[in-house]
Protein backbone atom coordinates (compact mmCIF):
# COMPACT_ATOMS: atom_id res chain seq x y z
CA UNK A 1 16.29 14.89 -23.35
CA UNK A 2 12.76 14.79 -23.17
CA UNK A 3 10.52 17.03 -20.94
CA UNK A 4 7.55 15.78 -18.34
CA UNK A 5 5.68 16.75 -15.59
CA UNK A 6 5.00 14.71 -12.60
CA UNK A 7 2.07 14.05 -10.42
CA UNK A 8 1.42 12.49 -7.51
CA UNK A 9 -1.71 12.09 -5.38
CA UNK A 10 -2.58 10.84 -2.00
CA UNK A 11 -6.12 10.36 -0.52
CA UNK A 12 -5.49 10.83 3.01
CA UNK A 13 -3.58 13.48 4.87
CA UNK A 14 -1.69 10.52 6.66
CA UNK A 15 -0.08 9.52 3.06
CA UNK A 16 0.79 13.28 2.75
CA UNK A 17 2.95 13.30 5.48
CA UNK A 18 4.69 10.62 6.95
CA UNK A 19 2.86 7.53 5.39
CA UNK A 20 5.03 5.01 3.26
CA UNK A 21 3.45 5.56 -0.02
CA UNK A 22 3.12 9.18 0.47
CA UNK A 23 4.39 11.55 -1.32
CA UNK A 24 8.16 11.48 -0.94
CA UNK A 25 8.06 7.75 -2.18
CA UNK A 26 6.16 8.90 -5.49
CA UNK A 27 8.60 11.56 -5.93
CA UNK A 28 11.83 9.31 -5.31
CA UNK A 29 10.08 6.59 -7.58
CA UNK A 30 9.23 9.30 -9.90
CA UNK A 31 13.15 11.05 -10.19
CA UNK A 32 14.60 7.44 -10.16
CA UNK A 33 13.07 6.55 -13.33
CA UNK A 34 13.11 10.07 -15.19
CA UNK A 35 16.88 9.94 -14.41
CA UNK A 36 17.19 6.68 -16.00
CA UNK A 37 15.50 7.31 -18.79
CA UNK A 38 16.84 10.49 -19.12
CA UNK A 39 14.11 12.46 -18.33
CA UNK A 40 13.64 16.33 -17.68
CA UNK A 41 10.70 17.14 -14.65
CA UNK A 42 9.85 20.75 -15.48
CA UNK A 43 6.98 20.72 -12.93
CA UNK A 44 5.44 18.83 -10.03
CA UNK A 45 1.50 18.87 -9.35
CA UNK A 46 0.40 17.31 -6.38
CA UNK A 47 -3.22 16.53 -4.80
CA UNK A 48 -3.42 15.83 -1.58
CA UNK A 49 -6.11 14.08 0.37
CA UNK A 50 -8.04 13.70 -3.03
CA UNK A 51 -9.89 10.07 -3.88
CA UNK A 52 -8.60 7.97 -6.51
CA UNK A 53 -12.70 7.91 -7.43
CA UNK A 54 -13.35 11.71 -7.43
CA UNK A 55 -13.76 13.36 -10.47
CA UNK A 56 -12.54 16.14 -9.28
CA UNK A 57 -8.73 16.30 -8.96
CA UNK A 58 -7.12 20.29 -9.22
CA UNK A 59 -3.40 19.37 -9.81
CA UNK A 60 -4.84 16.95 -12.68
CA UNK A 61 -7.19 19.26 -14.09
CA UNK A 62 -4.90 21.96 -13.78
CA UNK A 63 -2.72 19.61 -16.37
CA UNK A 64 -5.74 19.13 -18.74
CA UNK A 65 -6.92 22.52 -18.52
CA UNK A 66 -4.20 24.01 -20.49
CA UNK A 67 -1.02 24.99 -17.66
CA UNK A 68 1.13 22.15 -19.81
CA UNK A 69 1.46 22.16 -23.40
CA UNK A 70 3.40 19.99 -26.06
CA UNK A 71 5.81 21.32 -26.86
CA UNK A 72 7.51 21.31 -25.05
CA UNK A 73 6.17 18.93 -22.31
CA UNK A 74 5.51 15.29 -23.98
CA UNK A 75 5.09 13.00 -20.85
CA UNK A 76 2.96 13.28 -17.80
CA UNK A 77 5.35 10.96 -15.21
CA UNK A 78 3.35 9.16 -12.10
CA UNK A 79 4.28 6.75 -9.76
CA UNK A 80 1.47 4.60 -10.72
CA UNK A 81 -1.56 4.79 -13.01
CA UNK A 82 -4.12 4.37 -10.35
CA UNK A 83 -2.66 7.64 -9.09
CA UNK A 84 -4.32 9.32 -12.41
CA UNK A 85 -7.50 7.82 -10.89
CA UNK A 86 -9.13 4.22 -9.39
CA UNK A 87 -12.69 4.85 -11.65
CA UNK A 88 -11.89 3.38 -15.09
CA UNK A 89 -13.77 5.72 -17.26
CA UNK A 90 -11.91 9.09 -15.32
CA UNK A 91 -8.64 7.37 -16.11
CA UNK A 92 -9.24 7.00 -19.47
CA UNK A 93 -11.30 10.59 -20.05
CA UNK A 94 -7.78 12.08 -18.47
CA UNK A 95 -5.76 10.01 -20.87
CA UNK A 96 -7.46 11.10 -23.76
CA UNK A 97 -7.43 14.85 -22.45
CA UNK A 98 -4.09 14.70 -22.19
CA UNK A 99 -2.87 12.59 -25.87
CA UNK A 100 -5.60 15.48 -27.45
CA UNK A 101 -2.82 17.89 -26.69
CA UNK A 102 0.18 14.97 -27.63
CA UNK A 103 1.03 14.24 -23.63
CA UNK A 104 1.72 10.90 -22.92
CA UNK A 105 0.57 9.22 -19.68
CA UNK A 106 3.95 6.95 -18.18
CA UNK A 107 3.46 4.80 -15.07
CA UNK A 108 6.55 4.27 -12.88
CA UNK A 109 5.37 1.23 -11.71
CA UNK A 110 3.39 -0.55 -14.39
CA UNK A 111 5.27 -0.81 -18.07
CA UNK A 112 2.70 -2.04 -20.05
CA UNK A 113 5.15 -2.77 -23.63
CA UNK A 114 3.98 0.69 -25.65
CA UNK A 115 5.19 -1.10 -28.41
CA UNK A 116 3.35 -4.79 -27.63
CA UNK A 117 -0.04 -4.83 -29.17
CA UNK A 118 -1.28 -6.23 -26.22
CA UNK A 119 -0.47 -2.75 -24.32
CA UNK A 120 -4.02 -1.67 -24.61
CA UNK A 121 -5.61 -4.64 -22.73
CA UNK A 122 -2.60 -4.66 -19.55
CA UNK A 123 -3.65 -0.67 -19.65
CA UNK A 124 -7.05 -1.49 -18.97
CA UNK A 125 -6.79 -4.51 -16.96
CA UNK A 126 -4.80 -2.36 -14.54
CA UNK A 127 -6.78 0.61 -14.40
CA UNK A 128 -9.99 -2.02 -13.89
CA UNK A 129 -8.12 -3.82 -11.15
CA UNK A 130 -7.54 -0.10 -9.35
CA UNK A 131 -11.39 0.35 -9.42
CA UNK A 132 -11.87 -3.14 -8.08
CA UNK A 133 -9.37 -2.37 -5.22
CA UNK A 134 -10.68 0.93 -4.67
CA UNK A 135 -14.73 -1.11 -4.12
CA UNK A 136 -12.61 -3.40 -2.03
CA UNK A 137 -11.30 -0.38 0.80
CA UNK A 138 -14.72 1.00 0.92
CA UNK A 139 -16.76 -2.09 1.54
CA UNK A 140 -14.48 -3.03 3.95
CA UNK A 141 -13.68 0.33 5.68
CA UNK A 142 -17.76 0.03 6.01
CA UNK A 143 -18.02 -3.02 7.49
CA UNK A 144 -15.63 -2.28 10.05
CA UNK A 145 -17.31 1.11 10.92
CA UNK A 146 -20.61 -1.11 10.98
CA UNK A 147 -19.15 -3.28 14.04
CA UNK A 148 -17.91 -0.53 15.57
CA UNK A 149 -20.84 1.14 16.13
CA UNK A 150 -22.73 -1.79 16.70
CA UNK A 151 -20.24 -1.95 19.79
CA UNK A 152 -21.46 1.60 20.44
CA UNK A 153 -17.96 2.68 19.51
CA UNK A 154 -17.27 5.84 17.45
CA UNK A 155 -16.62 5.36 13.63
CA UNK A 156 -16.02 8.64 12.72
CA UNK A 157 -18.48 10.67 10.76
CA UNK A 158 -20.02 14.02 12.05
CA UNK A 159 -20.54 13.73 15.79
CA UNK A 160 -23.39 13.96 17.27
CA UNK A 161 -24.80 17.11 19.26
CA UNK A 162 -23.71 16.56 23.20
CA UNK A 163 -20.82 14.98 22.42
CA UNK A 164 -16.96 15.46 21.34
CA UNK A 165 -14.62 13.57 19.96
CA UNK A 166 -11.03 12.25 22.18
CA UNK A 167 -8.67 11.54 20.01
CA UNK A 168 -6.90 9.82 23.42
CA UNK A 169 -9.63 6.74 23.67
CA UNK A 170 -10.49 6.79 19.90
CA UNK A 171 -13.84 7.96 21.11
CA UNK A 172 -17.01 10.26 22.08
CA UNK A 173 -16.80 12.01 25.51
CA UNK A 174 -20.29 13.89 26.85
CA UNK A 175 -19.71 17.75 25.83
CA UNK A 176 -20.91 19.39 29.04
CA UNK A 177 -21.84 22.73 27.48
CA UNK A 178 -24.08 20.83 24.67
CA UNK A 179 -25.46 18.28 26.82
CA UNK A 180 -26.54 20.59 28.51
CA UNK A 181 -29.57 21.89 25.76
């Protein structure tokens, strides 16, 4: 039987709790296929509410830092590769952090045919699709802030001083006490 670790990452705090790719699904996903393939998890790291484009991920870096070592950990299990990261050259810097040490990266979701010379080009046509996707949420999580405020709606960001936040209309109320100054 062959040992792993898992990790999983979510970028919101809504996917670490109740969301339906959150967490619990990467872990079910995760123990579904190390149990078919007969597959021992001998740890879990986790980041929550991290971006698939930082650099900066702990539970990841924790990995590549030196808390897993081969032997006797050869595989690093994740639900899917764009949870390694959604920036092309950070997934591949982690991937070759982690085969330096002999740890194999294994997607849950994508098999790209280890054994198909054509591996390397589905590997990076997936991990270039996740960065495409990733440009996708942003410009359009951008242009919907854009009309918002154009609306003179609130699109979240750092308030301004004089006024609060109600979560109840999905707006800015006056703050008495700083309009006040």
């Amino acid at each position: 039987m062959r040992q792993a670790v898992a990790y999983m990452r979510v970028s919101t705090d809504g996917q670490a709790g109740e969301d339906a790719f959150g967490l619990d699904a990467q872990r079910a996903q995760i123990l579904e296929y190390c149990e078919a393939n007969d597959i021992t998890i001998v740890d879990w790291f986790v980041d929550e509410g991290v971006s698939g484009a930082d650099v900066c991920k702990p539970g990841l870096d924790e990995i590549v830092a030196g808390a897993v070592t081969n032997p006797p950990v050869e595989l690093l299990i994740t639900a899917k590769s764009d949870r390694i990261s959604r920036k092309v050259e950070y997934y591949y810097a982690y991937k070759i952090k982690l085969q330096d040490v002999g740890i194999q990266i294994v997607s849950v979701a994508e098999d790209f045919g280890r054994e198909n010379m054509f591996a390397p080009i589905l590997e990076a046509l997936v991990a270039a699709m996740a960065e495409v996707e990733r440009n996708m949420i942003t410009a359009r999580t951008s242009g919907g802030r854009k009309v918002k405020a154009s609306r003179g709606g609130y699109s979240g960001g750092r308030t301004p001083y004089g006024y609060a936040v109600d979560k109840n209309i999905k707006g800015m109320v006056i703050n008495e006490e700083q309009a006040k100054v």
